[in-house]
C-alpha atoms as a PDB file:
ATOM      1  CA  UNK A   1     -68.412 125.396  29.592  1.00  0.00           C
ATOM      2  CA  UNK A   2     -71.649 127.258  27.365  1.00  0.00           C
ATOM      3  CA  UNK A   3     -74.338 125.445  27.256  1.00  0.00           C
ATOM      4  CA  UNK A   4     -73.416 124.952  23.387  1.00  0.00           C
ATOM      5  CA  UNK A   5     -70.069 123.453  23.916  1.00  0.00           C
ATOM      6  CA  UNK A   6     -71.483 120.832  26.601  1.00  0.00           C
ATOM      7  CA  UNK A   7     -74.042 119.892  23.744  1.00  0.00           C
ATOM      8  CA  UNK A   8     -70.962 119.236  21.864  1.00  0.00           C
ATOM      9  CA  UNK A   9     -69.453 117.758  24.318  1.00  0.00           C
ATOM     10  CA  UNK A  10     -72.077 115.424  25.021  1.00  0.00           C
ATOM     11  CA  UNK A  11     -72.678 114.626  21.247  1.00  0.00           C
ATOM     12  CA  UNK A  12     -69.390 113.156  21.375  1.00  0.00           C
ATOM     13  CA  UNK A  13     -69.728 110.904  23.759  1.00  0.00           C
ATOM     14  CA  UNK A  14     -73.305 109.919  21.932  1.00  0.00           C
ATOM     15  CA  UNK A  15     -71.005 109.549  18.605  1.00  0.00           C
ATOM     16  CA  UNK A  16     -68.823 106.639  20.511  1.00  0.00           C
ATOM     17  CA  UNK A  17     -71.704 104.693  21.796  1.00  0.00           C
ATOM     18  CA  UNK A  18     -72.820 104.580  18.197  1.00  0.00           C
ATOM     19  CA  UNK A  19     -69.585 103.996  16.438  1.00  0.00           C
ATOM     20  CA  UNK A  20     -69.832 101.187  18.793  1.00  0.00           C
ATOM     21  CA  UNK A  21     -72.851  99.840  18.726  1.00  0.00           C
ATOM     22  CA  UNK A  22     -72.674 100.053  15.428  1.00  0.00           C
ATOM     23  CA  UNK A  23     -69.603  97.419  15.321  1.00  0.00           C
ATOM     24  CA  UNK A  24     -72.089  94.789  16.874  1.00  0.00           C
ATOM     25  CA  UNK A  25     -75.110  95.553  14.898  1.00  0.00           C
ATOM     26  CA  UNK A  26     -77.390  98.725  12.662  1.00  0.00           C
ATOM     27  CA  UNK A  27     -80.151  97.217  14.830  1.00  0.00           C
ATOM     28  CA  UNK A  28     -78.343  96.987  18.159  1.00  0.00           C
ATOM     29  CA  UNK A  29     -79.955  99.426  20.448  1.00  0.00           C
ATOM     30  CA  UNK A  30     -77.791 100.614  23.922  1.00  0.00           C
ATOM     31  CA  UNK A  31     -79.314 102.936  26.710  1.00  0.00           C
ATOM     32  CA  UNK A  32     -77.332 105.199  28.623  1.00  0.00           C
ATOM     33  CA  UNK A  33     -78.109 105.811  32.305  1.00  0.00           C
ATOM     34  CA  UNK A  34     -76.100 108.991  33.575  1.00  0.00           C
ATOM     35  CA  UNK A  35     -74.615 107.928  37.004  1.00  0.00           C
ATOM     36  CA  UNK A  36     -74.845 111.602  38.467  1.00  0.00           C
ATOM     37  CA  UNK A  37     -73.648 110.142  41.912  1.00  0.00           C
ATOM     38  CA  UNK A  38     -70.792 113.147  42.550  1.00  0.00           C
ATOM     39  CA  UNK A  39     -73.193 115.746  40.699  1.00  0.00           C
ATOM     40  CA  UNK A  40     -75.622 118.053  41.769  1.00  0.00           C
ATOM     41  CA  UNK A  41     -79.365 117.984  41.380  1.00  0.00           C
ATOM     42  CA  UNK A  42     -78.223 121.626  38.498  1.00  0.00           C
ATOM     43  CA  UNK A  43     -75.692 119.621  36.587  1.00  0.00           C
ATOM     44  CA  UNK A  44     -78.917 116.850  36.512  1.00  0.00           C
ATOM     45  CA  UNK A  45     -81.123 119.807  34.600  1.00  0.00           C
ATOM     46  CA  UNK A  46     -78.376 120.319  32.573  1.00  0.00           C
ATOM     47  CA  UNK A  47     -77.971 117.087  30.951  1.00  0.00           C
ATOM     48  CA  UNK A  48     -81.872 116.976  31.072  1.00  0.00           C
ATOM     49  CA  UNK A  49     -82.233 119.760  28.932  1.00  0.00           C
ATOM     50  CA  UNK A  50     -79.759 118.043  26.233  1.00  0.00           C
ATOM     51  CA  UNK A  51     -81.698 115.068  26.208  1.00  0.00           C
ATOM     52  CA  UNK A  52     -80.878 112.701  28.936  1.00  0.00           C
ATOM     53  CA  UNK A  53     -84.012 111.002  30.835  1.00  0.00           C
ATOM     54  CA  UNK A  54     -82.496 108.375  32.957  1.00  0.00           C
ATOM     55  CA  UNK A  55     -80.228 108.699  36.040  1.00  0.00           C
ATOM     56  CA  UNK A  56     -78.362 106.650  38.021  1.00  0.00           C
ATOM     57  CA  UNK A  57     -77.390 106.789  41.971  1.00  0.00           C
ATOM     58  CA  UNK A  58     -75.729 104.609  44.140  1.00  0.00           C
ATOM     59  CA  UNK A  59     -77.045 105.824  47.640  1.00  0.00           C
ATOM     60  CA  UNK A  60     -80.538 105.787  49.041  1.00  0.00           C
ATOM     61  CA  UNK A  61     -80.470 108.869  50.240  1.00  0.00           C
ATOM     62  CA  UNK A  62     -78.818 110.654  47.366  1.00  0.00           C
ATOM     63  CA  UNK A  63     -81.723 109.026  45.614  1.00  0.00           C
ATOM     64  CA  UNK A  64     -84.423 110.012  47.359  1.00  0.00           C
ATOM     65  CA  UNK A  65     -82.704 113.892  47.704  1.00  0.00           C
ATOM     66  CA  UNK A  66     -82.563 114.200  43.643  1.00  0.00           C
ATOM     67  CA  UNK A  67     -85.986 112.225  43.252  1.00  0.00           C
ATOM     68  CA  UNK A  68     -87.833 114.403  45.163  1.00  0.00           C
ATOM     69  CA  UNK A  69     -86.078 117.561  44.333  1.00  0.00           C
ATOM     70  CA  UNK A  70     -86.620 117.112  40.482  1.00  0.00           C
ATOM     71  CA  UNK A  71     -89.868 114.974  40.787  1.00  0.00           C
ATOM     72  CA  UNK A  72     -91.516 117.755  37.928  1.00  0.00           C
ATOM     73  CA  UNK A  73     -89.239 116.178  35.545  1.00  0.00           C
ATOM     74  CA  UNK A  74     -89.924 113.016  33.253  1.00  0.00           C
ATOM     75  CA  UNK A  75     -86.620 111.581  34.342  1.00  0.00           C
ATOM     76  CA  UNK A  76     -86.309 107.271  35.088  1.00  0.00           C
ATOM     77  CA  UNK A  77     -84.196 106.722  38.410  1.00  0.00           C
ATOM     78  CA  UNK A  78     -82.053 103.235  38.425  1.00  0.00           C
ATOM     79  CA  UNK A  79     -80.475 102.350  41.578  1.00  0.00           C
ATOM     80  CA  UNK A  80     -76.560 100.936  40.852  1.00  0.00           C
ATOM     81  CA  UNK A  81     -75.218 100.471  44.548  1.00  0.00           C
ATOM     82  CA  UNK A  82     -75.035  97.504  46.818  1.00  0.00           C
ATOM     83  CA  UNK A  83     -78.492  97.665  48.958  1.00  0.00           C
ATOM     84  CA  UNK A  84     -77.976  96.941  52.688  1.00  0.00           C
ATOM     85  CA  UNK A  85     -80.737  95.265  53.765  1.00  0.00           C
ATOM     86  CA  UNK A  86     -81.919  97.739  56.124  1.00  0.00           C
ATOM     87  CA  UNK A  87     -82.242 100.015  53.338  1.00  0.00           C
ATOM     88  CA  UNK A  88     -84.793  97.672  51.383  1.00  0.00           C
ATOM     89  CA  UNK A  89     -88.115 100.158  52.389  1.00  0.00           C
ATOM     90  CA  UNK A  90     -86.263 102.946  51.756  1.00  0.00           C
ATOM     91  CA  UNK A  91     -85.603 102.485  48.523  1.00  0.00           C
ATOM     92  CA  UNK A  92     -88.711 100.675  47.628  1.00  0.00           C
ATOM     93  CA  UNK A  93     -90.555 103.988  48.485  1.00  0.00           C
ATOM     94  CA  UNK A  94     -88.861 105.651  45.847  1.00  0.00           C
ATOM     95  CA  UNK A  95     -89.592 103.014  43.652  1.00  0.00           C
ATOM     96  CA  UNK A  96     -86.790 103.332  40.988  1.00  0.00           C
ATOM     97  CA  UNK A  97     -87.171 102.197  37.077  1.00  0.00           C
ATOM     98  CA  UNK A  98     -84.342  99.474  37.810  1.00  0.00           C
ATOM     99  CA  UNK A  99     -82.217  97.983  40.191  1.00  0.00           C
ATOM    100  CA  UNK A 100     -78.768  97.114  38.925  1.00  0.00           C
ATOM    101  CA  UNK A 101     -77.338  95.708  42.181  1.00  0.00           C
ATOM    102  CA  UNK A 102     -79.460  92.629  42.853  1.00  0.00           C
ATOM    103  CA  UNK A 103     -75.984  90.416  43.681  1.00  0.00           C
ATOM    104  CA  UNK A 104     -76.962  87.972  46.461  1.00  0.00           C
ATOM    105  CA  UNK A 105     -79.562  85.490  46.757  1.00  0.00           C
ATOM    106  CA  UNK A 106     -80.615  86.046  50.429  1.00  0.00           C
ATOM    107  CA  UNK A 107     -80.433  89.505  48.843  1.00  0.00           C
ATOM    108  CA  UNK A 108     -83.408  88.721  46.648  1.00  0.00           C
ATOM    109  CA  UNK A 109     -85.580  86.616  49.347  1.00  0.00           C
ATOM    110  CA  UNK A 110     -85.708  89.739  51.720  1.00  0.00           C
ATOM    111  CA  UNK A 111     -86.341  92.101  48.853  1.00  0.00           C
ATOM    112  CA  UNK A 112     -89.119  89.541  47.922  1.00  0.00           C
ATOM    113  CA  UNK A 113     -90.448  89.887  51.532  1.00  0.00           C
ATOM    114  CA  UNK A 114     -90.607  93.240  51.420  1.00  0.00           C
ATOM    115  CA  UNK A 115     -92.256  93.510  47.935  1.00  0.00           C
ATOM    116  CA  UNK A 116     -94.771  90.839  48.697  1.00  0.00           C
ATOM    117  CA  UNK A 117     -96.063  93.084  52.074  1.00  0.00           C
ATOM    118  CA  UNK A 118     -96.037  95.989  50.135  1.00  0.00           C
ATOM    119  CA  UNK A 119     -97.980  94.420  47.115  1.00  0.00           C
ATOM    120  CA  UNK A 120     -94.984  95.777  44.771  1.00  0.00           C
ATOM    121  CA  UNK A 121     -92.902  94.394  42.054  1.00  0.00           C
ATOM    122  CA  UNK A 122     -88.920  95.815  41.423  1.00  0.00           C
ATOM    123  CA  UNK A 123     -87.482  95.753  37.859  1.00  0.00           C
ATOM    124  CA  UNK A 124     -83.253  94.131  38.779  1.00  0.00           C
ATOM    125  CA  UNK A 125     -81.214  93.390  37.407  1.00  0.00           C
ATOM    126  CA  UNK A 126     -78.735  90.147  39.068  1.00  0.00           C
ATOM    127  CA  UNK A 127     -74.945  91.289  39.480  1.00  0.00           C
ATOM    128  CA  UNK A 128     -72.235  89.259  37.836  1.00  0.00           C
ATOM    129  CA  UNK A 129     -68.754  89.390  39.808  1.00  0.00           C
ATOM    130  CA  UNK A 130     -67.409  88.587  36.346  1.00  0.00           C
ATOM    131  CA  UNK A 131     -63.785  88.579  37.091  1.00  0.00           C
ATOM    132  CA  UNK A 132     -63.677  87.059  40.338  1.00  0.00           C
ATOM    133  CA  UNK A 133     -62.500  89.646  42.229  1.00  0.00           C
ATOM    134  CA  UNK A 134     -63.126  89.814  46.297  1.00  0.00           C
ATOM    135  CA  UNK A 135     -63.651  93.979  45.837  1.00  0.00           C
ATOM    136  CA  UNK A 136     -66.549  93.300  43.893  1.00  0.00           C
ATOM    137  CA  UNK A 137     -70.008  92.488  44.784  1.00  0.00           C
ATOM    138  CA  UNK A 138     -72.171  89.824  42.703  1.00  0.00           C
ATOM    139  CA  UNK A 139     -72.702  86.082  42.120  1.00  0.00           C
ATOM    140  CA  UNK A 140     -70.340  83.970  40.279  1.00  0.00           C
ATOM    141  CA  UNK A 141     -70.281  83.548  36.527  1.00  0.00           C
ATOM    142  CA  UNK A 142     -70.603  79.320  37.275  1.00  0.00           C
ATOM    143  CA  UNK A 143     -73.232  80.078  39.686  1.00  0.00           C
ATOM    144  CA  UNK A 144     -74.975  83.140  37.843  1.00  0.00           C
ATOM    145  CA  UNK A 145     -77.846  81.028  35.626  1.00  0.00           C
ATOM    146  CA  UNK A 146     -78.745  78.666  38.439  1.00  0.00           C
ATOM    147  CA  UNK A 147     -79.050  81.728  40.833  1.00  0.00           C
ATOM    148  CA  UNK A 148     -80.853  83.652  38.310  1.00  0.00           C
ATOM    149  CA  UNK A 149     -83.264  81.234  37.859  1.00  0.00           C
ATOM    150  CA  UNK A 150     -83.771  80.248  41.280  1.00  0.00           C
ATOM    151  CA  UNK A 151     -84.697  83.810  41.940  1.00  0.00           C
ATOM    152  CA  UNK A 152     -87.376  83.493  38.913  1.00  0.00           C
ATOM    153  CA  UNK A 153     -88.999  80.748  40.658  1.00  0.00           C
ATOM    154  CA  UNK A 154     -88.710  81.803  44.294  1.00  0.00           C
ATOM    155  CA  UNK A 155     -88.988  85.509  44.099  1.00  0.00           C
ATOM    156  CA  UNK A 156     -92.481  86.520  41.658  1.00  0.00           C
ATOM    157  CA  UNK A 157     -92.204  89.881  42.679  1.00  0.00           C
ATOM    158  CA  UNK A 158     -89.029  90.741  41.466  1.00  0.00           C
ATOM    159  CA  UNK A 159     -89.152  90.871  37.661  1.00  0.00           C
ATOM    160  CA  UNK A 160     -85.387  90.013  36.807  1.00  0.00           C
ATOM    161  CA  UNK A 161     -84.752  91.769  33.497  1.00  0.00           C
ATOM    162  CA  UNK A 162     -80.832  90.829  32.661  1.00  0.00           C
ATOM    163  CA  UNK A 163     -77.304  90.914  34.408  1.00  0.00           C
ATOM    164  CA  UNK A 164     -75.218  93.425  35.405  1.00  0.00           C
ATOM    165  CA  UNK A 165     -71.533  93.705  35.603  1.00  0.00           C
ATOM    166  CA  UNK A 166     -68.426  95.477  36.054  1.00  0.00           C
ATOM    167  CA  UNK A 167     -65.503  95.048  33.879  1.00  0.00           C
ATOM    168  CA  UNK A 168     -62.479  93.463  35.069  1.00  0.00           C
ATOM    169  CA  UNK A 169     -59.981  96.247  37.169  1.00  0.00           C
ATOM    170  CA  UNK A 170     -57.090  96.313  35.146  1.00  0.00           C
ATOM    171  CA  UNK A 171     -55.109  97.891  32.225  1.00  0.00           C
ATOM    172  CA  UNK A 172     -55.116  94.994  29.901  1.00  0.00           C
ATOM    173  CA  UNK A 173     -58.191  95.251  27.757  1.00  0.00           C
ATOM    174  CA  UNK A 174     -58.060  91.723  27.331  1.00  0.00           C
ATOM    175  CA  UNK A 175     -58.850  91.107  30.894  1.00  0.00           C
ATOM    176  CA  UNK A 176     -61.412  93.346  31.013  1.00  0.00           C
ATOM    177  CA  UNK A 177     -62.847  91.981  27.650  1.00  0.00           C
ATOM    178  CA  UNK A 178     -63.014  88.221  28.335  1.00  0.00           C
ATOM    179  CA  UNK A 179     -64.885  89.476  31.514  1.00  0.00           C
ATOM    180  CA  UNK A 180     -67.531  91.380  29.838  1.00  0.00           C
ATOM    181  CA  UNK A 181     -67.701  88.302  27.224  1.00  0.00           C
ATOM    182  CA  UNK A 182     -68.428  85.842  30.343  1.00  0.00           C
ATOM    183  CA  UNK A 183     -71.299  88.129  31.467  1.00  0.00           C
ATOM    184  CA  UNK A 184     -72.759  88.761  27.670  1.00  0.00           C
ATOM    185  CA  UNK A 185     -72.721  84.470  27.760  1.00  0.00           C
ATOM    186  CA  UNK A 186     -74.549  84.029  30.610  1.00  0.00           C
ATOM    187  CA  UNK A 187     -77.080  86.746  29.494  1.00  0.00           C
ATOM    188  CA  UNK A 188     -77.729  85.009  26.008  1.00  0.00           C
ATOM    189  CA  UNK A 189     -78.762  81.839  28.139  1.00  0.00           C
ATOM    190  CA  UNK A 190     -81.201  83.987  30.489  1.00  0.00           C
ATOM    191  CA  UNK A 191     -85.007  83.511  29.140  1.00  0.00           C
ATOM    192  CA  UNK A 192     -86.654  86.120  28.949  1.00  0.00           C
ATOM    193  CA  UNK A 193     -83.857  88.359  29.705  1.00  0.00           C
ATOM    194  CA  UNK A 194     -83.072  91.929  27.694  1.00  0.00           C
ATOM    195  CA  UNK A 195     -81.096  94.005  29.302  1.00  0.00           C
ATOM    196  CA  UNK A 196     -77.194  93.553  29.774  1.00  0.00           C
ATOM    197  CA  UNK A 197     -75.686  96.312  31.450  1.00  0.00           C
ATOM    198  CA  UNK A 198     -71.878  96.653  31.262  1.00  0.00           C
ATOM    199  CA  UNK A 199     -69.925  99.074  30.677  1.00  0.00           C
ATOM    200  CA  UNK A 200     -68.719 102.378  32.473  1.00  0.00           C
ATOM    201  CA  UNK A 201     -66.811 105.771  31.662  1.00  0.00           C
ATOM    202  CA  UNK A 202     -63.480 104.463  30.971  1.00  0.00           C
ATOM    203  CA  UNK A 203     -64.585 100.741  28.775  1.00  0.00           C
ATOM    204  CA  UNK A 204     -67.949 101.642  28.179  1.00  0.00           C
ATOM    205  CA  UNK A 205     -66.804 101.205  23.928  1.00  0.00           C
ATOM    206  CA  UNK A 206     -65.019  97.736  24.599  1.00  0.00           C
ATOM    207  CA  UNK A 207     -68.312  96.334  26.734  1.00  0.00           C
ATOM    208  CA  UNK A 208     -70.524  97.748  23.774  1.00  0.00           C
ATOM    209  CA  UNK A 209     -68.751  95.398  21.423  1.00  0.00           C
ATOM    210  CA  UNK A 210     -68.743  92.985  23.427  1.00  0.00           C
ATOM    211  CA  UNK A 211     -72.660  93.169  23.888  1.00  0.00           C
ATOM    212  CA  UNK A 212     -73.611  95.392  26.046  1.00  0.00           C
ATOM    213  CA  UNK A 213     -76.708  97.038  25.742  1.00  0.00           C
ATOM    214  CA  UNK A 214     -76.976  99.511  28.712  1.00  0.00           C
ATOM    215  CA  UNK A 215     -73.806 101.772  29.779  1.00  0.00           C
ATOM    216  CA  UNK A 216     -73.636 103.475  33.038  1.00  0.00           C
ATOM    217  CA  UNK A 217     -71.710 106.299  32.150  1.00  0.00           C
ATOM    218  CA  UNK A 218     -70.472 108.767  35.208  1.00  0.00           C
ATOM    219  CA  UNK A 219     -68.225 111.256  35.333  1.00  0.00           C
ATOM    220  CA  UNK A 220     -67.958 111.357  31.545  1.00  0.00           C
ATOM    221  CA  UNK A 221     -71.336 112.418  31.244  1.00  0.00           C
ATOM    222  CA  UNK A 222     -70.799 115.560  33.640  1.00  0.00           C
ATOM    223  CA  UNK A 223     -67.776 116.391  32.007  1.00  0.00           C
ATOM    224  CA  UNK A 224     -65.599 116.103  34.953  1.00  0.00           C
END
């Protein structure tokens, strides 16, 4: 693919996320974070040079690697994997724009640990297991404001901006919408909160409407 036809490409994709954004709002605003997790640090400067600032990774390490290798670039690095505990130092070292994957509140006292003895705030965001499901990560919808809040009080150096979630894993898009719907309601009840990030390659138009206002958008993004 020319460098012209990816623009193309990629302008496409833009054109959905505003033909759905659209649906909620003229004034409803929706970031895209490019998870480049199965692309290369090239395919990064790629997207880069179309526009794209802010990448996504779900390793540490992978993190660090791409960081580092294209730290001459303006680019905004959000963590989106589950963060063993171990890995805490590590990744507060590379100090990333956002944490998506904040979905435990022992989770959140260690990171606050950490934070405090390195005299460092995070940007997280708290994970919503939306649809119940035991392959998922996160807190539970009944449990996510009381959790969230808890972590507000408890936990000053983590500056909880929103929720996270992933949709529901299944073929019926009414499944996967009443999940995103739970999230969006527990988000509208969150002071303070402004980010909502739902929404992936394959339903990233369906959590958009259902008011989303982040997408992490992988392999769609990198054409593949």
């Amino acid at each position: 693919m020319t460098e012209i036809e990816y623009k193309i490409y990629i302008d496409d994709v833009i054109r959905r996320v505003e033909t759905a954004r659209i649906k909620v709002s003229a004034h409803h605003i929706v970031k895209i974070v490019a998870i480049s997790k199965y692309s290369t640090s090239d395919n990064i400067v790629k997207l880069y040079n179309i526009g794209q600032r802010a990448y996504g990774e779900n390793k540490v390490q992978d993190l660090k690697q791409k960081a580092h290798h294209l730290e001459d670039l303006p680019l905004e690095w959000h963590f989106v994997g589950n963060l063993q505990k171990n890995k805490i130092n590590n990744l507060l070292d590379i100090n990333p724009t956002l944490f998506h994957g904040l979905d435990s509140l022992s989770l959140a006292h260690e990171l606050q640990k950490k934070l405090l003895a390195k005299d460092m705030t995070l940007d997280a965001l708290l994970q919503i297991n939306s649809a119940n499901e035991e392959s998922k990560s996160g807190v539970s919808i009944d449990d996510a404001k009381s959790i969230y809040e808890q972590i507000q009080r408890e936990c000053p150096n983590i500056n909880l901006r929103g929720v996270m979630s992933i949709g529901a894993h299944s073929d019926d898009a009414k499944l996967v919408k009443e999940s995103f719907r739970k999230t969006h309601e527990v988000y509208k009840q969150l002071k303070g909160a402004d980010i909502c990030s739902m929404g992936m390659s394959g339903d990233f138009e369906l959590a958009i409407e259902c008011g989303s206002n982040m997408v992490r958008l992988g392999s769609i993004m990198f054409n593949k």
